[in-house]
C-alpha atoms as a PDB file:
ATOM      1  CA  UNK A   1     -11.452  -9.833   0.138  1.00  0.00           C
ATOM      2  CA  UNK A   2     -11.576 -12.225  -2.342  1.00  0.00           C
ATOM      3  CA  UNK A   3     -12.902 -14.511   0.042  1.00  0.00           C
ATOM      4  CA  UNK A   4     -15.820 -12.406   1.257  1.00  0.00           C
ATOM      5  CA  UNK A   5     -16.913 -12.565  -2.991  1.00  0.00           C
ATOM      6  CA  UNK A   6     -17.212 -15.815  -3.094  1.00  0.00           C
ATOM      7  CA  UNK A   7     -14.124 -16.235  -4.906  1.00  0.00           C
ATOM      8  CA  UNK A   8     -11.852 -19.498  -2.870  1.00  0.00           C
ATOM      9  CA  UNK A   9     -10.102 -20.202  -5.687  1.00  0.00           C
ATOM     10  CA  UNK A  10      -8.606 -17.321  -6.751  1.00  0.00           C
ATOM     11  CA  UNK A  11      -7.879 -16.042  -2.511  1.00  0.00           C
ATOM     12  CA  UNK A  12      -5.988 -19.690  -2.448  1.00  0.00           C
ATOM     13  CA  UNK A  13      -4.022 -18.809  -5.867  1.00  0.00           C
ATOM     14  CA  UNK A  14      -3.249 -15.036  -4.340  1.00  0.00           C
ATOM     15  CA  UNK A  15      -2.110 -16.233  -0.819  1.00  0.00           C
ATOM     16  CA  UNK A  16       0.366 -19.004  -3.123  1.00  0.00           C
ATOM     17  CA  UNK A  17       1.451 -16.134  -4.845  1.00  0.00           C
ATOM     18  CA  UNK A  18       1.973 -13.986  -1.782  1.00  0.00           C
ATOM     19  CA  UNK A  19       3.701 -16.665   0.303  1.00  0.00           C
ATOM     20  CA  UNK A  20       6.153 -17.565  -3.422  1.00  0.00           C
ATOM     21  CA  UNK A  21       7.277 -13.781  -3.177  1.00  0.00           C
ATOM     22  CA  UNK A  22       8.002 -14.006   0.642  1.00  0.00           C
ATOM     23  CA  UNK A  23       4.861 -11.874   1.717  1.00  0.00           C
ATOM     24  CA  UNK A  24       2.524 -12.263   4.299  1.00  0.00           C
ATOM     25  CA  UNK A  25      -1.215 -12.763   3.883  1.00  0.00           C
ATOM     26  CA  UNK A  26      -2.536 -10.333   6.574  1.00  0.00           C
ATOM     27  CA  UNK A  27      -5.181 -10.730   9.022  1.00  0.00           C
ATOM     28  CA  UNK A  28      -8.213  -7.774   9.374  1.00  0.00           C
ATOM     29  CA  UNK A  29      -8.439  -6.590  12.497  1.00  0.00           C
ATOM     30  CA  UNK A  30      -9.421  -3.593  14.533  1.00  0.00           C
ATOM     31  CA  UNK A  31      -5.552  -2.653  14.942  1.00  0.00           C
ATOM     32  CA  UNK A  32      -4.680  -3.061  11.257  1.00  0.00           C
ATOM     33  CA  UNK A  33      -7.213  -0.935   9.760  1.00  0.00           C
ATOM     34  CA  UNK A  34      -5.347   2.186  10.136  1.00  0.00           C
ATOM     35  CA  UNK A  35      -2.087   0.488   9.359  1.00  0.00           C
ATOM     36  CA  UNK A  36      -0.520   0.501   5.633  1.00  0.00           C
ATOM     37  CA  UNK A  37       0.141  -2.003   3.962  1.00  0.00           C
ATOM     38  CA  UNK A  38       3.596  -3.022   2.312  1.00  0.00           C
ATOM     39  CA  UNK A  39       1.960  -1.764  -0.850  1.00  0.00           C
ATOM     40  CA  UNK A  40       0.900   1.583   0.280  1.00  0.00           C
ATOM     41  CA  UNK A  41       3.809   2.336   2.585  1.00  0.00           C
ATOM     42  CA  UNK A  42       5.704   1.521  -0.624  1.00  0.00           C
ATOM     43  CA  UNK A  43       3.628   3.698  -2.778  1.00  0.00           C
ATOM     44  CA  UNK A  44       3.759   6.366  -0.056  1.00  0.00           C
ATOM     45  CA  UNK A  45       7.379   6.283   0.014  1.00  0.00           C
ATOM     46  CA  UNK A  46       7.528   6.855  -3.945  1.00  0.00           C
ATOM     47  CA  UNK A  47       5.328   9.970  -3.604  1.00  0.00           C
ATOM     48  CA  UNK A  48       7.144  11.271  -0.702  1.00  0.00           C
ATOM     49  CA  UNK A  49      10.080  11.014  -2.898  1.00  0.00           C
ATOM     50  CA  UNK A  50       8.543  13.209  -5.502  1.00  0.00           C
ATOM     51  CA  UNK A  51       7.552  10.303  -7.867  1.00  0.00           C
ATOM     52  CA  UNK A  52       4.642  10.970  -9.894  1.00  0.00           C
ATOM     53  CA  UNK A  53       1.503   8.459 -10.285  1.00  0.00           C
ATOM     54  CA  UNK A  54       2.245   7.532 -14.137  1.00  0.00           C
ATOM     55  CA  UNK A  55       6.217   6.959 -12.398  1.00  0.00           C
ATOM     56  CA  UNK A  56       5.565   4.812  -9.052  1.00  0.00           C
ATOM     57  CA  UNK A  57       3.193   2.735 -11.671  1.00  0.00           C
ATOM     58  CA  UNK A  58       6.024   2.771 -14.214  1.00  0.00           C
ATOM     59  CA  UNK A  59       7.947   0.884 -11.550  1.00  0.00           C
ATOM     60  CA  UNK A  60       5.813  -0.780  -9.690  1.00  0.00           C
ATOM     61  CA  UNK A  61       3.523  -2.104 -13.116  1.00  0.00           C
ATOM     62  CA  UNK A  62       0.051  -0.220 -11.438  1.00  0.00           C
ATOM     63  CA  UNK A  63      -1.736   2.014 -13.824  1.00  0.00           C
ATOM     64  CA  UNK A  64      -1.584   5.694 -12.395  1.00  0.00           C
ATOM     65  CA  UNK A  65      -5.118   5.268 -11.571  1.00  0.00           C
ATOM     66  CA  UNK A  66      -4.475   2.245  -9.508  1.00  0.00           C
ATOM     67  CA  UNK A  67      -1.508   4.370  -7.712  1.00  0.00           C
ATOM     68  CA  UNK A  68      -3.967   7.159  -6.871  1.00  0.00           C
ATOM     69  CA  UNK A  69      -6.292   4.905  -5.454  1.00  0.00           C
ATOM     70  CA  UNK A  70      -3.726   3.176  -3.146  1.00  0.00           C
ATOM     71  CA  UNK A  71      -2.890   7.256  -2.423  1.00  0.00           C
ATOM     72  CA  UNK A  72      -6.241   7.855  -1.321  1.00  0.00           C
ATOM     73  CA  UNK A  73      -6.413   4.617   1.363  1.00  0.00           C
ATOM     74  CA  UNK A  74      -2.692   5.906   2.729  1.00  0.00           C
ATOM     75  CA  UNK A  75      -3.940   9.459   3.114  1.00  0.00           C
ATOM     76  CA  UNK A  76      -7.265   8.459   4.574  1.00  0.00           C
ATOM     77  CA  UNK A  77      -5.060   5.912   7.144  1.00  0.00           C
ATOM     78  CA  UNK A  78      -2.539   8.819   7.737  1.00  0.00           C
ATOM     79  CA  UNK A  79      -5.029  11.352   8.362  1.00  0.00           C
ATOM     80  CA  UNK A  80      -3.321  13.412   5.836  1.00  0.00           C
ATOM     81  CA  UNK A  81      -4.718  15.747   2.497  1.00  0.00           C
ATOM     82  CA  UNK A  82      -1.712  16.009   0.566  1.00  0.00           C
ATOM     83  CA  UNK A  83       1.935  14.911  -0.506  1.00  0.00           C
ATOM     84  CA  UNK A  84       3.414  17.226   1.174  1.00  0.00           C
ATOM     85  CA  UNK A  85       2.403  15.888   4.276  1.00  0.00           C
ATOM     86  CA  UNK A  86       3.641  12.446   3.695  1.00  0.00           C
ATOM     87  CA  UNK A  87       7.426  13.207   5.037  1.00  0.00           C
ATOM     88  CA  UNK A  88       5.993  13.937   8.585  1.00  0.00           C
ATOM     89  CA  UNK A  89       2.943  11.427   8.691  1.00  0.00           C
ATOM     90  CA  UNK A  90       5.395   8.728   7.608  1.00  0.00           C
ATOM     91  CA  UNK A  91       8.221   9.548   9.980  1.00  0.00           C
ATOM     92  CA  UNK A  92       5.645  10.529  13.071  1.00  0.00           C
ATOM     93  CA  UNK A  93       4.278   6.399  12.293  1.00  0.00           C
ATOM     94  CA  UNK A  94       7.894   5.238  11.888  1.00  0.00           C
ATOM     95  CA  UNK A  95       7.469   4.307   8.811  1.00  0.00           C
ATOM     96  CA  UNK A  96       9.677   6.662   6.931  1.00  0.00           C
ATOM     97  CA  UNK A  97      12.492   4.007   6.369  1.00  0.00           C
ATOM     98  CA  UNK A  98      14.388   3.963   2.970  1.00  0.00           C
ATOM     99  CA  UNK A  99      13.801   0.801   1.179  1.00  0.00           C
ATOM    100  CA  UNK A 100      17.336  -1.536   0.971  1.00  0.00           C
END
């Protein structure tokens, strides 16, 4: 994304960043775009739980607002309205693993 801006500099400093922490930059495609990231399945996992927004950003250090937003793309990619449908979207996508 940060490439599409215009912005080289600070996609090269984000993919170091990514790469330091053991991530993997992804690449858009067709078959991704309905796929969560490690981000949202993470964030989707918290709310399954019964974590709040102002919590899962507690923890993760998002603002709530940045958590809801993140909430929005996984229900929108899960085809989903709600929390409580997040148990059976995640575990129908496999995707319903416990973090180690």
């Amino acid at each position: 994304m940060l490439d599409a801006m215009g912005m080289a500099a600070f996609a090269e400093r984000a993919r170091r960043e990514l790469i330091a922490t053991g991530g993997k930059v992804r690449k858009r495609s067709v078959e991704t775009v309905a796929t969560l990231t490690a981000q949202e399945e993470q964030i989707a996992r918290m709310a399954r739980d019964g974590l709040s927004n102002p919590e899962i950003g507690a923890q993760l250090f998002l603002s709530a607002r940045t958590v809801e937003w993140h909430l929005r793309k996984v229900f929108t990619k899960l085809g989903i309205g709600s929390r409580h449908e997040l148990k059976a979207a995640l575990a129908e996508r496999g995707q319903d693993a416990q973090p180690a």
